[in-house]
PDB file of N, CA and C in Angstrom:
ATOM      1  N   UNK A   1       0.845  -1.191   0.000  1.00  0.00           N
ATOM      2  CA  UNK A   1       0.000   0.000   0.000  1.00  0.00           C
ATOM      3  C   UNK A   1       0.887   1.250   0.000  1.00  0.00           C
ATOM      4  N   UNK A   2       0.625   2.239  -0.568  1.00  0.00           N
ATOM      5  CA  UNK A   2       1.464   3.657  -0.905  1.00  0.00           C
ATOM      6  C   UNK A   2       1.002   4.104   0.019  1.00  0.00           C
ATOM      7  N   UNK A   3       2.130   4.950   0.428  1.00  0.00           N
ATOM      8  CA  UNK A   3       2.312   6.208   1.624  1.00  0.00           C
ATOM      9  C   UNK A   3       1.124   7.423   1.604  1.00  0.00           C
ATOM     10  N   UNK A   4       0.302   7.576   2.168  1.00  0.00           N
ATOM     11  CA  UNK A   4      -0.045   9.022   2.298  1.00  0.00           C
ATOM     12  C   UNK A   4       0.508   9.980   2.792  1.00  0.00           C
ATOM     13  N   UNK A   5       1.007  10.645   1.790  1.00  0.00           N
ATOM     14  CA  UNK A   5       1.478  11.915   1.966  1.00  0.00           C
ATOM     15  C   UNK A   5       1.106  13.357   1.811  1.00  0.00           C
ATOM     16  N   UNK A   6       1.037  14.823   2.794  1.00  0.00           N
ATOM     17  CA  UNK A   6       0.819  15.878   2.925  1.00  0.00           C
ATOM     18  C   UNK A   6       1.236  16.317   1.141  1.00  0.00           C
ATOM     19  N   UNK A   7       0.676  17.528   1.236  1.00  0.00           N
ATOM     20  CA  UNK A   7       1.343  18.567   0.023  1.00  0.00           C
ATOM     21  C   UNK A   7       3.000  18.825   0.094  1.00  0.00           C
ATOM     22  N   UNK A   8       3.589  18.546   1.321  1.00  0.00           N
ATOM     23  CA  UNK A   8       5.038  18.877   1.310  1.00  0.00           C
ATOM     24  C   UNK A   8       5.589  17.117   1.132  1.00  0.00           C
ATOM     25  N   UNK A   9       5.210  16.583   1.553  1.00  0.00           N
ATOM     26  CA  UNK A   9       6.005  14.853   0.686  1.00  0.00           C
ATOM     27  C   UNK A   9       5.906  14.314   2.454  1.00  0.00           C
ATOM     28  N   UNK A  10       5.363  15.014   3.188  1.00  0.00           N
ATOM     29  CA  UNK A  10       5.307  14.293   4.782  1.00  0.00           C
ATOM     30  C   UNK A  10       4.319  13.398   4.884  1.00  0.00           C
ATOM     31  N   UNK A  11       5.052  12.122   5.471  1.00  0.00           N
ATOM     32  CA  UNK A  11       3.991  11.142   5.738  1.00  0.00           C
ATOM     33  C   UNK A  11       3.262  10.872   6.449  1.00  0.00           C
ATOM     34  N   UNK A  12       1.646  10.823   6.112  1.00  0.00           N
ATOM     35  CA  UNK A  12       0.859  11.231   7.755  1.00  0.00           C
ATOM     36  C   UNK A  12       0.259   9.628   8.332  1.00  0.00           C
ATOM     37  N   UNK A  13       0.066   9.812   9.517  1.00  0.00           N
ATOM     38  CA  UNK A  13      -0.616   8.599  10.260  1.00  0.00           C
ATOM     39  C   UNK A  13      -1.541   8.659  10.804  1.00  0.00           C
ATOM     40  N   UNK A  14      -2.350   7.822  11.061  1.00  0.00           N
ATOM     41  CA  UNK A  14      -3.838   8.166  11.846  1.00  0.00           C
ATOM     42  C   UNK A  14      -3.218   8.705  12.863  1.00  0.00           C
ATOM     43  N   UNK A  15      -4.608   9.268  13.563  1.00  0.00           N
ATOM     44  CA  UNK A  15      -4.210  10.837  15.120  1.00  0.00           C
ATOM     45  C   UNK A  15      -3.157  11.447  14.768  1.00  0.00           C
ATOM     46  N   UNK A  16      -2.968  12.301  13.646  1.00  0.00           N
ATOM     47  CA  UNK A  16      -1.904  13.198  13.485  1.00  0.00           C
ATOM     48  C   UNK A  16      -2.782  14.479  12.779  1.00  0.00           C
ATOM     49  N   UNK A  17      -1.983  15.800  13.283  1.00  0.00           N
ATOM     50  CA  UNK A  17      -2.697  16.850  13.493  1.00  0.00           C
ATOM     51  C   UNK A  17      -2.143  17.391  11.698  1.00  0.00           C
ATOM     52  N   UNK A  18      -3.057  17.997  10.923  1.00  0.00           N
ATOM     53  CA  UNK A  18      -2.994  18.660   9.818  1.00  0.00           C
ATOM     54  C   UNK A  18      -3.390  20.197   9.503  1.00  0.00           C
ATOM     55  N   UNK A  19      -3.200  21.163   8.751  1.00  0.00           N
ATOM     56  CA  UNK A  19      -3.532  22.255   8.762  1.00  0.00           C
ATOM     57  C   UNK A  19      -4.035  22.122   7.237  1.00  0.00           C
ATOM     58  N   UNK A  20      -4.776  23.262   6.784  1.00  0.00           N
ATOM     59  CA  UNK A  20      -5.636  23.301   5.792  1.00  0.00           C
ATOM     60  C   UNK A  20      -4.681  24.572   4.730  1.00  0.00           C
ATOM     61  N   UNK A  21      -3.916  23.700   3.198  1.00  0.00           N
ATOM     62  CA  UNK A  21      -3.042  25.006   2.884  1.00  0.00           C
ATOM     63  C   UNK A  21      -3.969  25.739   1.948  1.00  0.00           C
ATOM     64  N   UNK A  22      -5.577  25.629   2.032  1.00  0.00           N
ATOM     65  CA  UNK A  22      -6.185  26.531   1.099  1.00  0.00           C
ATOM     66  C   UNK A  22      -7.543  26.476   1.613  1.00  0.00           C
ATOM     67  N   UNK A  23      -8.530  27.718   1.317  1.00  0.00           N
ATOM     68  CA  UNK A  23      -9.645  27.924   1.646  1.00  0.00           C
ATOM     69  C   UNK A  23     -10.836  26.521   0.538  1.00  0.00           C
ATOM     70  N   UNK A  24     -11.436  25.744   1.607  1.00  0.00           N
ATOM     71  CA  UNK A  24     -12.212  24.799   0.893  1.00  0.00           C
ATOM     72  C   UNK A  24     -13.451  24.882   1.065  1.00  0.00           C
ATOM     73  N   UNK A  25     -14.664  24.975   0.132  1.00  0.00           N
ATOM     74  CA  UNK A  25     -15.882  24.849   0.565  1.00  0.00           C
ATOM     75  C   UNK A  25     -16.266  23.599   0.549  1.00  0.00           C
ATOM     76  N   UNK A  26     -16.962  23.252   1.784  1.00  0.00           N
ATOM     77  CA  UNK A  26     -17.418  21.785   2.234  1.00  0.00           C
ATOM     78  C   UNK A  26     -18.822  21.514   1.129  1.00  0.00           C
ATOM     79  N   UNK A  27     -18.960  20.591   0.352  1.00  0.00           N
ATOM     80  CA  UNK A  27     -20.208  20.508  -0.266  1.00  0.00           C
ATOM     81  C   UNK A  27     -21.566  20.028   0.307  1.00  0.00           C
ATOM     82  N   UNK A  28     -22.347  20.152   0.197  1.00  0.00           N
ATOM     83  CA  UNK A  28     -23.860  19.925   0.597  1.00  0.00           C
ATOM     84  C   UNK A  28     -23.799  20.801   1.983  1.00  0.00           C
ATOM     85  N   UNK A  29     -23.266  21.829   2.102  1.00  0.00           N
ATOM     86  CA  UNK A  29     -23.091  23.142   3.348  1.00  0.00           C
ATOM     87  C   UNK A  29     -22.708  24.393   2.818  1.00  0.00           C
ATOM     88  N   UNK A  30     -22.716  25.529   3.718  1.00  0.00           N
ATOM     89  CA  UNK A  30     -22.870  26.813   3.258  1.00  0.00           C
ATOM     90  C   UNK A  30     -21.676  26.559   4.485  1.00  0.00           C
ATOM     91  N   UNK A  31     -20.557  25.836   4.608  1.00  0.00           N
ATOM     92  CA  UNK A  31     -19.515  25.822   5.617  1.00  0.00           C
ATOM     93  C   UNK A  31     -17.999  26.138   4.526  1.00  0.00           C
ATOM     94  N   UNK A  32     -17.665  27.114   4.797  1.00  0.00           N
ATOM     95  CA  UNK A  32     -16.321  27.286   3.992  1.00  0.00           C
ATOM     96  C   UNK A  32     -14.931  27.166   5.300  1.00  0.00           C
ATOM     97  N   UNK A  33     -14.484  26.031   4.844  1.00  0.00           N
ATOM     98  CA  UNK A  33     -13.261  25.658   5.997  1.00  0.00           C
ATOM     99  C   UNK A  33     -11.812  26.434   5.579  1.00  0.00           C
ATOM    100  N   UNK A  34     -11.273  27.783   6.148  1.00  0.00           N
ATOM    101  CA  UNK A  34     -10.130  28.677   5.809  1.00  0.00           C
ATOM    102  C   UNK A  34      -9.023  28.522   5.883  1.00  0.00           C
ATOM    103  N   UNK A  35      -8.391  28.650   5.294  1.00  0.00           N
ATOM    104  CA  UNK A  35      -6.576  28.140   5.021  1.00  0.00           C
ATOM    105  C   UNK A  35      -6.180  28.446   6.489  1.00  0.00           C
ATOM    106  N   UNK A  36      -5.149  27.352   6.986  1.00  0.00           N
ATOM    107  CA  UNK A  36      -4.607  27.687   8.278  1.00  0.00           C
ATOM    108  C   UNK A  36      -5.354  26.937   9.216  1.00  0.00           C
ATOM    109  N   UNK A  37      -6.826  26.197   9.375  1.00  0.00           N
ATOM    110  CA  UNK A  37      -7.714  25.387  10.223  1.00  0.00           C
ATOM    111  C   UNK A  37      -6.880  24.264  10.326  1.00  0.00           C
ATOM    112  N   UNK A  38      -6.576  24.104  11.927  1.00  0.00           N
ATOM    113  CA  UNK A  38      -6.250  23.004  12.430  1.00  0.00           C
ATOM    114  C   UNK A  38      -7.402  21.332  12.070  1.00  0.00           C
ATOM    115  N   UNK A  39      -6.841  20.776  11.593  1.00  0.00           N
ATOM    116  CA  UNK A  39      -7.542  19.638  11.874  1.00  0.00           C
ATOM    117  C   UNK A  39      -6.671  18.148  12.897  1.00  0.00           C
ATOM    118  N   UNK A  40      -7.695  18.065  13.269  1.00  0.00           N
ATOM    119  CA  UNK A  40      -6.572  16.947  14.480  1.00  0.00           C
ATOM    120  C   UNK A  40      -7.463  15.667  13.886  1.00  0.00           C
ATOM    121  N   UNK A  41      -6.751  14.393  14.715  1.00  0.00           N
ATOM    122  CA  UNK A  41      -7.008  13.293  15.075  1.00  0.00           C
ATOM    123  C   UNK A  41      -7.631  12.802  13.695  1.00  0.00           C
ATOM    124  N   UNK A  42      -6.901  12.532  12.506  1.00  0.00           N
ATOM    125  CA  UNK A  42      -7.681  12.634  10.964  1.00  0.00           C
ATOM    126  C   UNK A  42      -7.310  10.694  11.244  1.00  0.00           C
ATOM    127  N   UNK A  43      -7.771  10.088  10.437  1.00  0.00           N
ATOM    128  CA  UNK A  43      -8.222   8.582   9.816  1.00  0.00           C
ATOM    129  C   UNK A  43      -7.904   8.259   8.729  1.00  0.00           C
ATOM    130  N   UNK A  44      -6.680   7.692   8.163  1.00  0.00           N
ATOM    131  CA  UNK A  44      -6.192   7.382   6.466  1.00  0.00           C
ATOM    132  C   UNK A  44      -7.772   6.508   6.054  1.00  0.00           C
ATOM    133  N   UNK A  45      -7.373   6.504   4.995  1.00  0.00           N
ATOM    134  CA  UNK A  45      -8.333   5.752   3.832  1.00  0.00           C
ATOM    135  C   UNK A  45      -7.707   4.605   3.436  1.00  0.00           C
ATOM    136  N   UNK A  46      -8.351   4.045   2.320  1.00  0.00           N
ATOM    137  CA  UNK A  46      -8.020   2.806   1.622  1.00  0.00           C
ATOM    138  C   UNK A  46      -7.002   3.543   0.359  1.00  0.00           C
ATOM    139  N   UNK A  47      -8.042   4.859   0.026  1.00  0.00           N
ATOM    140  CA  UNK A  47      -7.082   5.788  -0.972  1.00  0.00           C
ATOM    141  C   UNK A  47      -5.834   6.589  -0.597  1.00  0.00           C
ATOM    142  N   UNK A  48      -4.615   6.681  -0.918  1.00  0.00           N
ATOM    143  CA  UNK A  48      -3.710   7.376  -0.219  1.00  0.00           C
ATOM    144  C   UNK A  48      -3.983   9.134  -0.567  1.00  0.00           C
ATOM    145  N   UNK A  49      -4.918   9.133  -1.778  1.00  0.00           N
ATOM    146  CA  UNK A  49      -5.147  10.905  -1.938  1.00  0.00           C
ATOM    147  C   UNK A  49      -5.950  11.620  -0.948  1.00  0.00           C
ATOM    148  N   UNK A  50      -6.497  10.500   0.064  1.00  0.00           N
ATOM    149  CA  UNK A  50      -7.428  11.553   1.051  1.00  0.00           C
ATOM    150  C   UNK A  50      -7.604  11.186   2.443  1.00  0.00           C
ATOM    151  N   UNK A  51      -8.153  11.393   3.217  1.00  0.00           N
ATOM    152  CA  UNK A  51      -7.807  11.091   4.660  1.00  0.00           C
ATOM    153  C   UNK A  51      -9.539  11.730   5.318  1.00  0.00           C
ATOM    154  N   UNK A  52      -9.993  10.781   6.807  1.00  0.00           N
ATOM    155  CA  UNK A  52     -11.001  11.318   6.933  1.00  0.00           C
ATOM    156  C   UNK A  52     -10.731  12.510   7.939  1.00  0.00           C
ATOM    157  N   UNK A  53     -11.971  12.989   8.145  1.00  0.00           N
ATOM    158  CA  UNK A  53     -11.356  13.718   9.436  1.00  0.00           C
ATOM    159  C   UNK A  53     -13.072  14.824  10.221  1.00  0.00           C
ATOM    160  N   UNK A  54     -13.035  15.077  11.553  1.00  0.00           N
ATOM    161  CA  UNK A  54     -13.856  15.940  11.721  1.00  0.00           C
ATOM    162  C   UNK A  54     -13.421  17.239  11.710  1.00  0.00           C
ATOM    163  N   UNK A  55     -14.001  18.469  11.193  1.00  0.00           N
ATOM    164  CA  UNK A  55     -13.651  20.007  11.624  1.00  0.00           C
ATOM    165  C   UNK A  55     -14.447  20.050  12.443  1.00  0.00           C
ATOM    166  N   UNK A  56     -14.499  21.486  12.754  1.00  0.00           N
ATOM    167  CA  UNK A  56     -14.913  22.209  14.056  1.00  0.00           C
ATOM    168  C   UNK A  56     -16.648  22.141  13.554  1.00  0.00           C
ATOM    169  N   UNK A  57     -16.582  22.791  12.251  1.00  0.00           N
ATOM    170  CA  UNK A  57     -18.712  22.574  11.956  1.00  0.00           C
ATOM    171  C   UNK A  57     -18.859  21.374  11.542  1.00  0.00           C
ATOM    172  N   UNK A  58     -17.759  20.681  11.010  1.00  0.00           N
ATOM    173  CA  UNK A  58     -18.442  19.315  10.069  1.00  0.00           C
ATOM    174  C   UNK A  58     -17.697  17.879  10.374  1.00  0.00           C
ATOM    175  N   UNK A  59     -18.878  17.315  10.420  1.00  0.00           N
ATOM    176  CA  UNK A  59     -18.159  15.987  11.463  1.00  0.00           C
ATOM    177  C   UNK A  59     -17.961  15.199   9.404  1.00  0.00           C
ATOM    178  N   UNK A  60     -17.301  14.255   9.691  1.00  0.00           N
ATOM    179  CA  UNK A  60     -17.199  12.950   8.503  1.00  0.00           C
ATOM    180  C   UNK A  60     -16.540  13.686   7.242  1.00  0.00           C
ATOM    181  N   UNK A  61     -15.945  14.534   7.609  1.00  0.00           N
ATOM    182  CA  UNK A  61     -15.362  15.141   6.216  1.00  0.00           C
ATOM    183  C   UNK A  61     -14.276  14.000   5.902  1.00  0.00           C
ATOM    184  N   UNK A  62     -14.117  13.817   4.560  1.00  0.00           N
ATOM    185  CA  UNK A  62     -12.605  13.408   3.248  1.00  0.00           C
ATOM    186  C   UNK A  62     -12.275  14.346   2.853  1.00  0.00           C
ATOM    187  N   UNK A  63     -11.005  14.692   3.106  1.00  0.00           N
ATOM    188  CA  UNK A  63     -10.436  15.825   2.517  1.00  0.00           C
ATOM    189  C   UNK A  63      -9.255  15.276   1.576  1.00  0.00           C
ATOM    190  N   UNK A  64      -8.455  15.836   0.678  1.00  0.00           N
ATOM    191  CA  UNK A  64      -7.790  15.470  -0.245  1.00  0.00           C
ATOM    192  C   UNK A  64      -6.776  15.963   0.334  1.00  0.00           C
ATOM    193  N   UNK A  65      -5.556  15.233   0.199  1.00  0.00           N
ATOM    194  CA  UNK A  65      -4.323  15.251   1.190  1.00  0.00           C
ATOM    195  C   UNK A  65      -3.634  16.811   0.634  1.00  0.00           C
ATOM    196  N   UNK A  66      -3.626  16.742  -0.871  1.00  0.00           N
ATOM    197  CA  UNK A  66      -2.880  17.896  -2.140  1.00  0.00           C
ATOM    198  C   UNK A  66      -3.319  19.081  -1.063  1.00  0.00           C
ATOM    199  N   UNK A  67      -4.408  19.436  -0.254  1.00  0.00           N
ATOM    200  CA  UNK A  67      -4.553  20.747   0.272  1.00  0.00           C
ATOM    201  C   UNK A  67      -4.062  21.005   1.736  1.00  0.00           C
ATOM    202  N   UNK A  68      -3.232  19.853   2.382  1.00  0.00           N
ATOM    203  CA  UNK A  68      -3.092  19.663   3.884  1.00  0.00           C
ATOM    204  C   UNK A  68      -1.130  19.769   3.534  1.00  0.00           C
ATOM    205  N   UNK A  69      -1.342  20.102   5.057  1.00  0.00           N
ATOM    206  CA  UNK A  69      -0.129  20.107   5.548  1.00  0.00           C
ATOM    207  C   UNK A  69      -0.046  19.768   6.629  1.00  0.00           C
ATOM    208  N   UNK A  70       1.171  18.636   7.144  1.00  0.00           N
ATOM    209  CA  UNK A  70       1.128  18.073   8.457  1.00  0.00           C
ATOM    210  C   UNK A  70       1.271  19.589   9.467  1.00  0.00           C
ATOM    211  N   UNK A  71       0.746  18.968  10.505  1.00  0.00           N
ATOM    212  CA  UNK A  71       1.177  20.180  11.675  1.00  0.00           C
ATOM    213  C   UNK A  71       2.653  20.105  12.705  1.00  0.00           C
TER     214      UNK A  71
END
């Protein structure tokens, strides 16, 4: 299985804290999550391009790794 890796080539692991390197709008919400949002305690996938994770408004988000940066 391939590495999931951050936007900088860092390899992340479940419960590891990420930051957000661009403003994302969450779909099926009027929730726009802003560059710089901590996200903690995220969940790899089966896919190495995305990772799960809760924010602060939105629980069950997949986010795509290309916009994260480890913390």
């Amino acid at each position: 299985m391939a590495d999931t890796k951050d936007s900088n080539g860092n390899i992340l692991k479940d419960g590891d804290q990420v930051t957000l390197t661009k403003d994302l709008k969450v779909k099926g919400t009027s929730v726009t999550l802003k560059r710089g949002t901590m996200v903690r305690n995220i969940r790899l996938t089966d896919d190495p391009a995305e990772i799960e994770c809760n924010a602060d408004k939105v629980k069950g988000l997949v986010l795509r790794t290309e916009f994260l940066k480890k913390a």
